[in-house]
Protein backbone atom coordinates (compact mmCIF):
# COMPACT_ATOMS: atom_id res chain seq x y z
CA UNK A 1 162.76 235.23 77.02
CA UNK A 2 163.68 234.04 80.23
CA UNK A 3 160.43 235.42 81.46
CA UNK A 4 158.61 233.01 79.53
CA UNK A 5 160.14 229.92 80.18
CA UNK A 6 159.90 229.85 84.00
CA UNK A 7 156.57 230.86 83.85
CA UNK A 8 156.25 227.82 81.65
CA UNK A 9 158.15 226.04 83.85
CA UNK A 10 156.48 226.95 87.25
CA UNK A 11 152.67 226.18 85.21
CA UNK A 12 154.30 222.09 84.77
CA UNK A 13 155.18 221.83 88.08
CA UNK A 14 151.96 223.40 89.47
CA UNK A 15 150.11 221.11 87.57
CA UNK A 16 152.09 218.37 88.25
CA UNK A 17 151.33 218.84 91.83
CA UNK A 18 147.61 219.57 91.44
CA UNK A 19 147.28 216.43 89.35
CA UNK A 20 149.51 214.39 92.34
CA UNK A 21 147.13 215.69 95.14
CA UNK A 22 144.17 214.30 92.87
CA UNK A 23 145.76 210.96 92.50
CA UNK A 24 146.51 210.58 96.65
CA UNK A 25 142.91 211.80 97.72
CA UNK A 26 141.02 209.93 94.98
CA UNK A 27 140.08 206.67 97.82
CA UNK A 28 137.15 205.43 95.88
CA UNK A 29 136.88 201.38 96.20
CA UNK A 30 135.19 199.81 93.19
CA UNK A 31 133.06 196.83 93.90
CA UNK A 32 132.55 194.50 91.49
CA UNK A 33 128.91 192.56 91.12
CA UNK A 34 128.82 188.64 90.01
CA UNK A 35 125.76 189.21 88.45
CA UNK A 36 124.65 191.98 85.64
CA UNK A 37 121.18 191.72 87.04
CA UNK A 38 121.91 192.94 91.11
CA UNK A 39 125.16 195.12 89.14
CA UNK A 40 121.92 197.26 87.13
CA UNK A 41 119.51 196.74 89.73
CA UNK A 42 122.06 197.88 92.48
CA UNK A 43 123.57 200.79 90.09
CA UNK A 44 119.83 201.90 89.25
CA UNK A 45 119.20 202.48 93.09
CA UNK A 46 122.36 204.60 93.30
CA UNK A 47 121.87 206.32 89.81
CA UNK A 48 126.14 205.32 89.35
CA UNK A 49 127.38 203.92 86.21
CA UNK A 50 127.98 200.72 84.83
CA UNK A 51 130.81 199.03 83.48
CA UNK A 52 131.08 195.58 82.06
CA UNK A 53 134.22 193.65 81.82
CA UNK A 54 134.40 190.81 79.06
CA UNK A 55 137.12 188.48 78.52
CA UNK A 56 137.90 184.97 77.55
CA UNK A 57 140.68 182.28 77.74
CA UNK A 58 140.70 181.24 74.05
């Protein structure tokens, strides 16, 4: 029984870790576009992703 629960144990923390080492190295910037046209035309070029943020001051 004891077995089984620091095995458990040890798998949290080594994930815990993994998933910390991810978090540090992960450096990437995101730069935002004023415009949806140069965003698609700029995100076509680089074949990335697009997201669009709405929002409003109602």
């Amino acid at each position: 029984m004891f077995n089984s629960v620091s095995r458990r144990i040890s798998l949290g923390v080594l994930l815990l870790v993994v998933g910390t080492m991810f978090a540090l190295t992960a450096n990437a910037e995101v730069k935002w576009e004023k415009s949806l046209k140069d965003g698609m035309k700029k995100a076509e070029e680089t074949g990335k992703l697009v997201m669009l943020d709405f929002y409003t001051d109602w």
